[in-house]
N, C-alpha and C. Protein backbone atom coordinates (compact mmCIF):
# COMPACT_ATOMS: atom_id res chain seq x y z
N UNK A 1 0.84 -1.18 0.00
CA UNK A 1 0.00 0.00 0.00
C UNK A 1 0.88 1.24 0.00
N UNK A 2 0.61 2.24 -0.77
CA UNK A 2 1.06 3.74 -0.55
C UNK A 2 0.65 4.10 0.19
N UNK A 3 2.26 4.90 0.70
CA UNK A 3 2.24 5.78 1.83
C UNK A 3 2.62 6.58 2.08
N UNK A 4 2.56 7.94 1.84
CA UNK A 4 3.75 9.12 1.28
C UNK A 4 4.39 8.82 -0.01
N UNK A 5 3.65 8.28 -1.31
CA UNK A 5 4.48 8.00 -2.15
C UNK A 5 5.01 6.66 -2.18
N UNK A 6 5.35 6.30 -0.74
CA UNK A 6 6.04 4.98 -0.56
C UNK A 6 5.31 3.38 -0.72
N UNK A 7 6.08 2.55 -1.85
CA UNK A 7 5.41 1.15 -2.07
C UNK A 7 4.51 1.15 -3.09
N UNK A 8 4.13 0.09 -3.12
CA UNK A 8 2.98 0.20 -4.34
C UNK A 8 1.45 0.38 -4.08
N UNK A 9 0.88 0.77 -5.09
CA UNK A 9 -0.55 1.31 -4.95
C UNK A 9 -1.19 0.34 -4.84
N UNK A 10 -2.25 0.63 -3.96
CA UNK A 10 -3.42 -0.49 -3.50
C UNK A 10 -4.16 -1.23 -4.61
N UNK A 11 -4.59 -2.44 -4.71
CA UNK A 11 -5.31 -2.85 -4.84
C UNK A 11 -7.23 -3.02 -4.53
N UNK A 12 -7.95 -2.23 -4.73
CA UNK A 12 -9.04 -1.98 -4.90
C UNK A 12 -9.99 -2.94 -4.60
N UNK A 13 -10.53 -3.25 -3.60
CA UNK A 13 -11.71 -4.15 -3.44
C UNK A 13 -12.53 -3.72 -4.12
N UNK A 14 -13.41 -5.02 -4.40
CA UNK A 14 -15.09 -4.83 -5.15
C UNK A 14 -16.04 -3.67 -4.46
N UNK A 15 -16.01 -3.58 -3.13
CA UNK A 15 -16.51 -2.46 -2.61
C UNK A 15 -16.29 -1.27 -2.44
N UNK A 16 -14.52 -1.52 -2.78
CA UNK A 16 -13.99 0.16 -2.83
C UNK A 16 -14.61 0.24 -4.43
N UNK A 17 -14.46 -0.39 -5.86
CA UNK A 17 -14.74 0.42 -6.59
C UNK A 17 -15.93 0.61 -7.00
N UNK A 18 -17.05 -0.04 -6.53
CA UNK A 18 -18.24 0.24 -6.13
C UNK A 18 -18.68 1.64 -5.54
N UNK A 19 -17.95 2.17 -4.57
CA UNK A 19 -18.25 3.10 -3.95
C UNK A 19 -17.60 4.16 -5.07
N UNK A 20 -16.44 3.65 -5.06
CA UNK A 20 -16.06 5.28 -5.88
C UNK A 20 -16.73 5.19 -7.03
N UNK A 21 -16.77 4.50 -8.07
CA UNK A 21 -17.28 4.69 -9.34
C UNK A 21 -18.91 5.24 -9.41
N UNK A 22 -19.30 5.22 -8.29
CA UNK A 22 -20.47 5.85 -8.09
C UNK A 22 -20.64 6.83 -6.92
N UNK A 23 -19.56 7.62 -7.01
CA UNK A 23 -19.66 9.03 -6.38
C UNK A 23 -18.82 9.80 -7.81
N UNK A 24 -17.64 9.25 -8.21
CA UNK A 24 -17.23 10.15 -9.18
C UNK A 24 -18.12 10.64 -10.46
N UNK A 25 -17.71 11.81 -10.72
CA UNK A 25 -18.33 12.74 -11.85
C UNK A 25 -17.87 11.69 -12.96
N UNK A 26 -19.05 12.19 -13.84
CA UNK A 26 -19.11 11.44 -14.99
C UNK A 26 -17.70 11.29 -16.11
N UNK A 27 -17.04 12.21 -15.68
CA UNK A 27 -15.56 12.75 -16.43
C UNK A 27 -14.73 11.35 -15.67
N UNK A 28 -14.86 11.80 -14.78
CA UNK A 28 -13.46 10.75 -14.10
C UNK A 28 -13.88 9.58 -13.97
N UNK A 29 -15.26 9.59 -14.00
CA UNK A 29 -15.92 7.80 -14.11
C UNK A 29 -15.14 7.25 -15.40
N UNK A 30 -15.45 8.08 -16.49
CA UNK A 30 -14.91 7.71 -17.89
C UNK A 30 -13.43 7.20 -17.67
N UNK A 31 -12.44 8.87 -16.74
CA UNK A 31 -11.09 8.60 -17.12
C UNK A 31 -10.60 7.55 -16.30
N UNK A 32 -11.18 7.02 -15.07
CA UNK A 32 -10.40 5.87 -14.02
C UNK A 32 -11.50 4.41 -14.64
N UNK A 33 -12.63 4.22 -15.26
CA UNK A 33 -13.05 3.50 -15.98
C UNK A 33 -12.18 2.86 -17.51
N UNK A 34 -11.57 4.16 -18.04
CA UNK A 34 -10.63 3.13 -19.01
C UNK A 34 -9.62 2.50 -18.29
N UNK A 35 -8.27 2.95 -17.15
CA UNK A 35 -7.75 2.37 -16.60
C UNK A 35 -8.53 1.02 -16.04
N UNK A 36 -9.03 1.35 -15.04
CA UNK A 36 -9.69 -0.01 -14.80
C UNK A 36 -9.89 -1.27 -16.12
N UNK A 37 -11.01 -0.79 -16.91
CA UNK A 37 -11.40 -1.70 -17.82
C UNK A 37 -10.19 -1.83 -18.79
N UNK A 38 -9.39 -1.66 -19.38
CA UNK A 38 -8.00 -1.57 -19.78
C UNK A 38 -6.86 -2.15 -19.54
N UNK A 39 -6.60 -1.91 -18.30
CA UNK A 39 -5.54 -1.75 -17.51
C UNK A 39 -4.09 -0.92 -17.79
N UNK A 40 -4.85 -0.04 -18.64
CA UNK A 40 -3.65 1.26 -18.96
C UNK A 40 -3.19 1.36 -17.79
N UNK A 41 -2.17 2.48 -18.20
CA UNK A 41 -1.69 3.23 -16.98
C UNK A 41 -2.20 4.86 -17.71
N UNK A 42 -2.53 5.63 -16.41
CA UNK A 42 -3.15 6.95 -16.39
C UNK A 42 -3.09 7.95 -17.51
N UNK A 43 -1.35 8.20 -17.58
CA UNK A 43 -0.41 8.61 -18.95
C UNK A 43 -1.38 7.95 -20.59
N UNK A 44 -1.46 6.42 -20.65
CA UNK A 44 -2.24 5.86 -21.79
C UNK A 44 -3.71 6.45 -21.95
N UNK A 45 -4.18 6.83 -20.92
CA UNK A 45 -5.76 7.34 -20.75
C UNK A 45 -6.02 8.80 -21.28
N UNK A 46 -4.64 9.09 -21.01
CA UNK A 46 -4.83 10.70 -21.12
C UNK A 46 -4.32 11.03 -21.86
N UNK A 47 -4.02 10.94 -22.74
CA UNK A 47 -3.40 10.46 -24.23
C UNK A 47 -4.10 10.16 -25.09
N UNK A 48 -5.66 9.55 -24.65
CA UNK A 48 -6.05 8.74 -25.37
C UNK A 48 -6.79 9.87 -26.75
N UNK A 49 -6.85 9.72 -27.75
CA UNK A 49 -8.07 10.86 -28.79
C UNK A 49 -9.19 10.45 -29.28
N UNK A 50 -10.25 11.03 -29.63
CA UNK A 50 -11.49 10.35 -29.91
C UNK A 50 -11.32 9.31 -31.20
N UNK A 51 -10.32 9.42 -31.70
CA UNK A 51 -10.41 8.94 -32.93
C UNK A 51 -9.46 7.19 -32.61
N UNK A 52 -9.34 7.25 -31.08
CA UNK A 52 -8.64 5.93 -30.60
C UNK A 52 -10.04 5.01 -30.18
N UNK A 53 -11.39 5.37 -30.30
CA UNK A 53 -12.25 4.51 -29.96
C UNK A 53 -12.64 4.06 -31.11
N UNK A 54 -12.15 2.75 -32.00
CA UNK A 54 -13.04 2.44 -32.91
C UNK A 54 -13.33 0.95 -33.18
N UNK A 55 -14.83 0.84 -33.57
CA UNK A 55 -15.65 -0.30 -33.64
C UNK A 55 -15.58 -1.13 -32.02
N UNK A 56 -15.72 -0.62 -31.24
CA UNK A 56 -16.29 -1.32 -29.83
C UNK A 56 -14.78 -1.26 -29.37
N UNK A 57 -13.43 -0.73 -29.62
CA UNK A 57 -12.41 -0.75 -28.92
C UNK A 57 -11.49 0.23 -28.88
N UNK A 58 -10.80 0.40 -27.87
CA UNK A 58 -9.98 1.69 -27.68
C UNK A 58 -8.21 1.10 -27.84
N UNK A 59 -7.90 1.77 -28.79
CA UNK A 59 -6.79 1.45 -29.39
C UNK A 59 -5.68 2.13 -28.81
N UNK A 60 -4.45 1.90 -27.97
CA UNK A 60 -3.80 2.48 -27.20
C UNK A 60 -2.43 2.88 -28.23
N UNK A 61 -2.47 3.59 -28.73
CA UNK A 61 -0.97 3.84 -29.79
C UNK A 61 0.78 3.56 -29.15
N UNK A 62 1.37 2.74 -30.01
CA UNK A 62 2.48 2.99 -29.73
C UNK A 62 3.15 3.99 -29.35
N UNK A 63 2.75 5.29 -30.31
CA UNK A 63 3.47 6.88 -29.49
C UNK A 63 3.66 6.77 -28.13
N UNK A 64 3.08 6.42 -27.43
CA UNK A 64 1.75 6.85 -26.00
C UNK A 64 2.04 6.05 -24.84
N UNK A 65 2.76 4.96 -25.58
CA UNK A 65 2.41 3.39 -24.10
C UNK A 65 4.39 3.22 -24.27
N UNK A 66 4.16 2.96 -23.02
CA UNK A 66 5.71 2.97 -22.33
C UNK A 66 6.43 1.89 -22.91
N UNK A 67 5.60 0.81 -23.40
CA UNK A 67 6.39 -0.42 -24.41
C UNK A 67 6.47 -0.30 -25.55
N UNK A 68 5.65 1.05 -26.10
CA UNK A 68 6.21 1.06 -27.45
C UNK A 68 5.09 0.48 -28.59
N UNK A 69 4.18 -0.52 -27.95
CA UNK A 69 3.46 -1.14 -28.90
C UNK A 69 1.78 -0.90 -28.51
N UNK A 70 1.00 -1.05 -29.67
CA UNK A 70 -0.12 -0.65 -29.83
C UNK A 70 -0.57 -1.53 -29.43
N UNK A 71 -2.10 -1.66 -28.39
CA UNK A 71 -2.93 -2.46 -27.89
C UNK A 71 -4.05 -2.20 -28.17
N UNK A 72 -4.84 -2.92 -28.20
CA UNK A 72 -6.17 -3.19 -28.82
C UNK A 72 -7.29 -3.65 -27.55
N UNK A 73 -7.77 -3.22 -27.27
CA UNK A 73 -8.90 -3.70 -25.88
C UNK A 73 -10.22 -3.40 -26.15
N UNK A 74 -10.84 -4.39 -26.10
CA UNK A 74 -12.36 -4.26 -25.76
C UNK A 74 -12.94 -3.26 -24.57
N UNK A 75 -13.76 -2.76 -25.67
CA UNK A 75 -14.83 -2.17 -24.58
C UNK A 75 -15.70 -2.79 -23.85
N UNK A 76 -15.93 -3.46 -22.63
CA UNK A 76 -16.99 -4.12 -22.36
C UNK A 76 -18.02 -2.94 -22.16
N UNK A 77 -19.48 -3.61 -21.42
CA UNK A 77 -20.82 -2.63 -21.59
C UNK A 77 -20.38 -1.91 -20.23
N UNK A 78 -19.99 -2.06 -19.35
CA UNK A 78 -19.88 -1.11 -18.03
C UNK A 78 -18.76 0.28 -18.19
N UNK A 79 -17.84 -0.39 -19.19
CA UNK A 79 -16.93 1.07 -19.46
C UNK A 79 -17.92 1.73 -20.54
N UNK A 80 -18.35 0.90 -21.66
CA UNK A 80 -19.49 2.06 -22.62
C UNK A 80 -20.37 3.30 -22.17
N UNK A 81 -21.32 2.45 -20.64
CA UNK A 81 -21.69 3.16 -19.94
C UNK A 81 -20.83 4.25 -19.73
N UNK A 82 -19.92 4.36 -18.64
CA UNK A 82 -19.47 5.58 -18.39
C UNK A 82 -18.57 6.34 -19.76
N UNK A 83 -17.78 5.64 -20.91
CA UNK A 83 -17.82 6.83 -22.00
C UNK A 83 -19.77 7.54 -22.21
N UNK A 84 -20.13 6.76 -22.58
CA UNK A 84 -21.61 7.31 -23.18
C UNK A 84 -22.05 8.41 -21.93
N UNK A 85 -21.88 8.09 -20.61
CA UNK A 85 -22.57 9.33 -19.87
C UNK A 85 -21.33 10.18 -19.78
N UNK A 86 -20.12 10.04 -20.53
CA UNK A 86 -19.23 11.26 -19.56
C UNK A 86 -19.44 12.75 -20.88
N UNK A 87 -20.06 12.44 -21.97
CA UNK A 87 -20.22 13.65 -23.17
C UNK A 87 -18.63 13.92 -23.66
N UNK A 88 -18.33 13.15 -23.75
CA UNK A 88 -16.79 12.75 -24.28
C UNK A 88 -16.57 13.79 -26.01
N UNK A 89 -15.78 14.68 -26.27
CA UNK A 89 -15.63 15.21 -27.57
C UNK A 89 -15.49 13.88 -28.75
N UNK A 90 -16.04 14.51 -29.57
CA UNK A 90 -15.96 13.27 -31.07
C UNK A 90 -14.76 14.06 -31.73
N UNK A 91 -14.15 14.55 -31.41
CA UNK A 91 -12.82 14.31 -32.02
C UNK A 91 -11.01 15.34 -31.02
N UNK A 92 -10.42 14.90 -31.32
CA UNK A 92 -9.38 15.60 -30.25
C UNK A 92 -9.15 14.67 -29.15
N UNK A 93 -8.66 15.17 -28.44
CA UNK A 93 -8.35 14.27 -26.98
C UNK A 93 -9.45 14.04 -26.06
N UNK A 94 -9.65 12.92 -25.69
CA UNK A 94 -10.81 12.52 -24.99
C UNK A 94 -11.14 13.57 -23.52
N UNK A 95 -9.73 13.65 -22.96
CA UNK A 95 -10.08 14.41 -21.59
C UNK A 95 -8.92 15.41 -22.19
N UNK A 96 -9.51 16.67 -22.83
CA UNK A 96 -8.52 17.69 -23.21
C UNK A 96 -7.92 18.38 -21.71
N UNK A 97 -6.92 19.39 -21.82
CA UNK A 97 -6.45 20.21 -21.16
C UNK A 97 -7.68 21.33 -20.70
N UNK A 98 -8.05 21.87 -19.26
CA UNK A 98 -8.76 23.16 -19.23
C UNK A 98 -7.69 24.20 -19.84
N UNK A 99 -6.58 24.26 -19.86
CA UNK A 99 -6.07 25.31 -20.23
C UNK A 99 -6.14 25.33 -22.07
N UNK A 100 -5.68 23.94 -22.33
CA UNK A 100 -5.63 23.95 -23.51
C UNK A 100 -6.06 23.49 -24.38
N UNK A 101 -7.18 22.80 -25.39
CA UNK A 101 -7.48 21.99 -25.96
C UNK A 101 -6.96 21.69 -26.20
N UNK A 102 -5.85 21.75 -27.03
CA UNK A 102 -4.68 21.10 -28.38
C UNK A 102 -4.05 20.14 -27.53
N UNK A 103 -4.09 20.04 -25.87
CA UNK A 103 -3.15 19.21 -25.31
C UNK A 103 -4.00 18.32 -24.39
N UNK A 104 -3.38 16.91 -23.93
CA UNK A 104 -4.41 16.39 -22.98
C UNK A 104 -3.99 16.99 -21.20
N UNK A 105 -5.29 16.31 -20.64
CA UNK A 105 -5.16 16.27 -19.44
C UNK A 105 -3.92 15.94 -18.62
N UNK A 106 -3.35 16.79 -17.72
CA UNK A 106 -2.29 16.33 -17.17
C UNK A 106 -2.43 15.08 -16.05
N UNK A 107 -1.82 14.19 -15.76
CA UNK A 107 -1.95 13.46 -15.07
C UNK A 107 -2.05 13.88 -13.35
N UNK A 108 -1.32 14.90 -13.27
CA UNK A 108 -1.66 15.20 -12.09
C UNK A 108 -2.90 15.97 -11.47
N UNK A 109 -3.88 16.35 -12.17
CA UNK A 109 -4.77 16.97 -12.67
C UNK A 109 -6.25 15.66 -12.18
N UNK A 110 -5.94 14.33 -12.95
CA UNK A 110 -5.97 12.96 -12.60
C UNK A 110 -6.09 12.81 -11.01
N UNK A 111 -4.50 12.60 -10.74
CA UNK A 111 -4.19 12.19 -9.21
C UNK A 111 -5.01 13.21 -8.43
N UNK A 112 -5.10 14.08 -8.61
CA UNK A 112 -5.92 15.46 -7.65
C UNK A 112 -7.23 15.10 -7.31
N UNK A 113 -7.97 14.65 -7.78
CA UNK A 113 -9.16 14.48 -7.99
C UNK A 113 -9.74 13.29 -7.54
N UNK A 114 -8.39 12.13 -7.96
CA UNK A 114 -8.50 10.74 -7.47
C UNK A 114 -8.29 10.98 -5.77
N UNK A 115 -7.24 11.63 -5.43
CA UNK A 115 -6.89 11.75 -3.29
C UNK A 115 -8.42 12.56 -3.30
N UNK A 116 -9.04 13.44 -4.01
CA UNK A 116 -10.35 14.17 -3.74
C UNK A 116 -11.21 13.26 -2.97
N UNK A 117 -11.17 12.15 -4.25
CA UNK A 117 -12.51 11.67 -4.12
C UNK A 117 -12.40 10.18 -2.97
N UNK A 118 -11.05 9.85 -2.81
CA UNK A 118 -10.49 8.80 -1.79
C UNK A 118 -10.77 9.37 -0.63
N UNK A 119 -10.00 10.50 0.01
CA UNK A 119 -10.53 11.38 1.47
C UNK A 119 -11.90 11.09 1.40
N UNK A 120 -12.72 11.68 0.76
CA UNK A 120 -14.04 11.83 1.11
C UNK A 120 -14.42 10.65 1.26
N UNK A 121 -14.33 9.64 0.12
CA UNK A 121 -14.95 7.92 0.92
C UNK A 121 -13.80 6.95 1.86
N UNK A 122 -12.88 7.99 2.09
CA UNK A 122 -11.86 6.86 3.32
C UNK A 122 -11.12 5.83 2.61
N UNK A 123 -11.00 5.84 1.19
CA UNK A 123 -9.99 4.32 0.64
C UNK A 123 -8.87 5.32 0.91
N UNK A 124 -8.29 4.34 1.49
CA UNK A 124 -6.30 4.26 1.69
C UNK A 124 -5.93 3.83 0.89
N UNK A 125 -4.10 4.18 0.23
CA UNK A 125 -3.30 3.85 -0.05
C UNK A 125 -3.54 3.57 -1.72
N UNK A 126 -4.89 4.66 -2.26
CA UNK A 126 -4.86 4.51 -3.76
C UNK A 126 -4.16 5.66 -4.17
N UNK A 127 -3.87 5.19 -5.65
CA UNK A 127 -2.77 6.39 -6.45
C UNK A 127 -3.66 5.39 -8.02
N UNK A 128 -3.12 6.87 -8.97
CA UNK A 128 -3.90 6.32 -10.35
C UNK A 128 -3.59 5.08 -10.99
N UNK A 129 -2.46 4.43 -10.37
CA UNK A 129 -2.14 3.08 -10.56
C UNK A 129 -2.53 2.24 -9.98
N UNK A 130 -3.52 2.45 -9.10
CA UNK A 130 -4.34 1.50 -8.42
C UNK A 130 -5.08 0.70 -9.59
N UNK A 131 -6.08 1.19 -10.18
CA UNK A 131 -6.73 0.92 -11.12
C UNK A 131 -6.34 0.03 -12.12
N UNK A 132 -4.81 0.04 -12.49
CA UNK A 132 -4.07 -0.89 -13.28
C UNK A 132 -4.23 -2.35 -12.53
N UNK A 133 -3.63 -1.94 -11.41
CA UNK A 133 -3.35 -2.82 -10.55
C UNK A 133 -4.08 -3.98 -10.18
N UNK A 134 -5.33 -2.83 -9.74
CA UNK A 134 -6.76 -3.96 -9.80
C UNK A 134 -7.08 -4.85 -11.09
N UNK A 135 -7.14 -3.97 -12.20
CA UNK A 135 -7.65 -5.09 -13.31
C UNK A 135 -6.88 -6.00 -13.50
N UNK A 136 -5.56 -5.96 -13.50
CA UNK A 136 -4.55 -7.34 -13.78
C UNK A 136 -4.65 -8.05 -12.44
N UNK A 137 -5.09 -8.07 -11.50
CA UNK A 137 -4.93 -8.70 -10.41
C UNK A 137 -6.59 -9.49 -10.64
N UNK A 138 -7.51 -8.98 -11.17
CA UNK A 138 -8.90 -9.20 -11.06
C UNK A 138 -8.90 -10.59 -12.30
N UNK A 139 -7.83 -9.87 -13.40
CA UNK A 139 -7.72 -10.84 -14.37
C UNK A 139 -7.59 -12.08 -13.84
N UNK A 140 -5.89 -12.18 -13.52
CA UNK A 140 -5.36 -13.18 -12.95
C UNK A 140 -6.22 -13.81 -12.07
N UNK A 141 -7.09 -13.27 -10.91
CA UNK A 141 -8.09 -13.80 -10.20
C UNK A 141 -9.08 -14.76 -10.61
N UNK A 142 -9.64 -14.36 -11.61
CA UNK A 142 -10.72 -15.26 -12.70
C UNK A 142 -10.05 -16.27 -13.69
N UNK A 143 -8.55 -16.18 -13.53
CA UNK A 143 -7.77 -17.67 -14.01
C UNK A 143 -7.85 -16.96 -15.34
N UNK A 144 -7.50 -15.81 -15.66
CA UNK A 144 -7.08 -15.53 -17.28
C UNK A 144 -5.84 -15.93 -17.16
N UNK A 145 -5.66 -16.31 -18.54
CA UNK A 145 -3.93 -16.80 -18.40
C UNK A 145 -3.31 -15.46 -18.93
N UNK A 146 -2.03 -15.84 -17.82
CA UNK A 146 -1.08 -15.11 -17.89
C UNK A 146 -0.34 -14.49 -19.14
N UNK A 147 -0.12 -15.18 -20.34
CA UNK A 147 -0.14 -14.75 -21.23
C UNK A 147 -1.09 -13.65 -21.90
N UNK A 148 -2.26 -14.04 -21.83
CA UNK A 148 -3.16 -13.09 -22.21
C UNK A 148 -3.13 -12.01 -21.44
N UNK A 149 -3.20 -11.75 -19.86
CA UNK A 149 -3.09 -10.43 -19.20
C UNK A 149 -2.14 -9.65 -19.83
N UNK A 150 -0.88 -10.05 -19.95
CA UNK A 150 0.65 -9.70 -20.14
C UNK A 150 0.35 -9.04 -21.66
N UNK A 151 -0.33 -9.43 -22.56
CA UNK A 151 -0.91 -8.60 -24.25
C UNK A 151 -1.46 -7.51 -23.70
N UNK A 152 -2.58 -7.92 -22.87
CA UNK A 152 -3.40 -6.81 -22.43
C UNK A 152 -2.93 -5.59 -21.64
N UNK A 153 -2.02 -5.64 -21.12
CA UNK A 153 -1.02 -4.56 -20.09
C UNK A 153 0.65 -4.18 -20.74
N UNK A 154 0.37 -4.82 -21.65
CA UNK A 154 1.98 -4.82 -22.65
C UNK A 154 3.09 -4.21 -21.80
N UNK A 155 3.14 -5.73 -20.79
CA UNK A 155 4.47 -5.95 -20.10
C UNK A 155 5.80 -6.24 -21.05
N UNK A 156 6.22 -5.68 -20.87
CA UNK A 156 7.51 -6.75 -21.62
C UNK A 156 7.77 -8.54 -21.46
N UNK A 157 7.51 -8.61 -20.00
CA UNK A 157 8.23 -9.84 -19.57
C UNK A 157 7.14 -10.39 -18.59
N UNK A 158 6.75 -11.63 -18.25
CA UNK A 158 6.19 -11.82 -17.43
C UNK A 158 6.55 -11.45 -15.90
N UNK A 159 7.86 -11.06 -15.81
CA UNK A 159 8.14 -10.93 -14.43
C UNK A 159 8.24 -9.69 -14.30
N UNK A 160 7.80 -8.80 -15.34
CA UNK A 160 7.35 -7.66 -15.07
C UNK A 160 5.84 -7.53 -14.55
N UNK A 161 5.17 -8.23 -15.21
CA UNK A 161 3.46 -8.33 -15.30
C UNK A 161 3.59 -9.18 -13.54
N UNK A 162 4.11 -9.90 -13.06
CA UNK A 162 4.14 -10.33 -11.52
C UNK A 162 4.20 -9.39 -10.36
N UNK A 163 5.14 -8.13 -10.44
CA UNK A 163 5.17 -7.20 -9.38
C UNK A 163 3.91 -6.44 -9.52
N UNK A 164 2.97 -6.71 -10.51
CA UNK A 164 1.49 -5.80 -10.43
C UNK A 164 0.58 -6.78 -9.59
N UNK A 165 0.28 -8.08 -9.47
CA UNK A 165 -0.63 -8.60 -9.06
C UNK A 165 -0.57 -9.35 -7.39
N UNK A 166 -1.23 -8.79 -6.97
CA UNK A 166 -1.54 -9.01 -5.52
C UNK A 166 -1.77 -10.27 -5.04
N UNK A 167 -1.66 -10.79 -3.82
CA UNK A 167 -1.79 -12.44 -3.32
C UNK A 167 -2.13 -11.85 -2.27
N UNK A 168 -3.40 -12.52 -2.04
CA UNK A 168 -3.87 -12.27 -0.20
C UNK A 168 -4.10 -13.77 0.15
N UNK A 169 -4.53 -13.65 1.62
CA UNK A 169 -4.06 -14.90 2.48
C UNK A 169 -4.92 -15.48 2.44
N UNK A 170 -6.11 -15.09 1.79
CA UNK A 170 -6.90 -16.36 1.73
C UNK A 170 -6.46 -17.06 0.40
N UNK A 171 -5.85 -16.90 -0.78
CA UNK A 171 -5.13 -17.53 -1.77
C UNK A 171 -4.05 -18.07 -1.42
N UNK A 172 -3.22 -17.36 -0.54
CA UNK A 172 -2.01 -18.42 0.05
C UNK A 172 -2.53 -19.87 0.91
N UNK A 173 -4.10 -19.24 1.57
CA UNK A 173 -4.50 -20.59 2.28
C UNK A 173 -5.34 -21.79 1.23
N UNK A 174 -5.37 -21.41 0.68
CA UNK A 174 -6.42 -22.08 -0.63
C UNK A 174 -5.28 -23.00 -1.62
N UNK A 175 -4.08 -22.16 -1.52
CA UNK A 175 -3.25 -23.16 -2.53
C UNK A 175 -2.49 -23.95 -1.51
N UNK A 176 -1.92 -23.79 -0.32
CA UNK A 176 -1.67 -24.73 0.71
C UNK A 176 -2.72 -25.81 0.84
N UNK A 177 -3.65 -25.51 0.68
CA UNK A 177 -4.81 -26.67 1.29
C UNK A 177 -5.37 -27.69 -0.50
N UNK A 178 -4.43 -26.85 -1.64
CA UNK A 178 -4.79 -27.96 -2.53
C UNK A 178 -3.83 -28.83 -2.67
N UNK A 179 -2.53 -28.74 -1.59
CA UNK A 179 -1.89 -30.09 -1.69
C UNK A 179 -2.34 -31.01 -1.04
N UNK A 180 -2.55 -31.99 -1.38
CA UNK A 180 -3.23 -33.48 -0.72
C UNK A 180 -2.59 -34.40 -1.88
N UNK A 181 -3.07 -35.60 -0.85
CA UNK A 181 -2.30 -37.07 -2.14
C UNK A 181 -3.18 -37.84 -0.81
């Protein structure tokens, strides 16, 4: 968990993003909804231009993503929802600059809004990489294979894609208790 910066960002229970995704404004539902449903990182979100949503998927450009390579992700219906209610521009950058159109949203701009809306409902130890965090951990949870997460988050290496996903103790007790003979 973060703590002053320090360690890595939380992992998100079903009830933490329950709560937040339904207090946040329709804007940031959208912008912590592609992370989530994605598993961008914040930088990929805010980057993203209208002309990166096409035929049911949001296309993450090589320019943009820290590996260099273009990803391809489905929209499921719960992220549609929040693009469709956030009044998203049809063309330009999805979450432009207030100062500037021509440029996107700064990420810290992002984080501001995210500690906003954390204080007010009490989640600890989130940062805009929480959201990553959660979906590859949620993946892995539902037994997607590892390979496939690792396309979807365009790790380089699998043992990169490992320092994102979380193990709690009821999984450490669950795989102890499937040794038997």
């Amino acid at each position: 968990m973060k703590v002053d910066r320090n360690g890595q960002a939380a992992i998100l229970t079903e009830s933490e993003l329950k709560e937040f995704f339904g207090y946040a404004s329709p804007k940031y539902r959208a912008v912590f909804g592609i992370c989530l449903f994605t598993g961008c990182r914040i930088s990929e979100c805010l980057s993203l231009r209208a002309e990166d949503i096409v035929n049911g998927y949001i296309v993450l450009r090589k320019k943009t993503t820290k590996a260099k390579n273009t990803r391809e992700i489905a929209i499921n219906s719960t992220l549609q929802t929040y693009l469709d209610g956030a009044a998203l521009p049809t063309s330009g950058y999805l979450f432009p600059s207030k100062n500037n159109p021509n440029k996107p949203m700064g990420s810290q701009s992002a984080d501001e809004m995210l500690n906003k809306y954390c204080d007010m409902l009490g989640i600890q130890g989130a940062s805009t990489h929480s959201f990553r965090r959660t979906a590859l951990t949620m993946m892995c949870n539902a037994g997607i294979p590892l390979s496939v997460i690792q396309n979807i988050s365009g790790h380089a290496s699998l043992d990169m894609l490992a320092r994102y996903l979380g193990v709690t103790p009821e999984q450490k007790r669950g795989a102890i208790a499937a040794i038997t003979f």
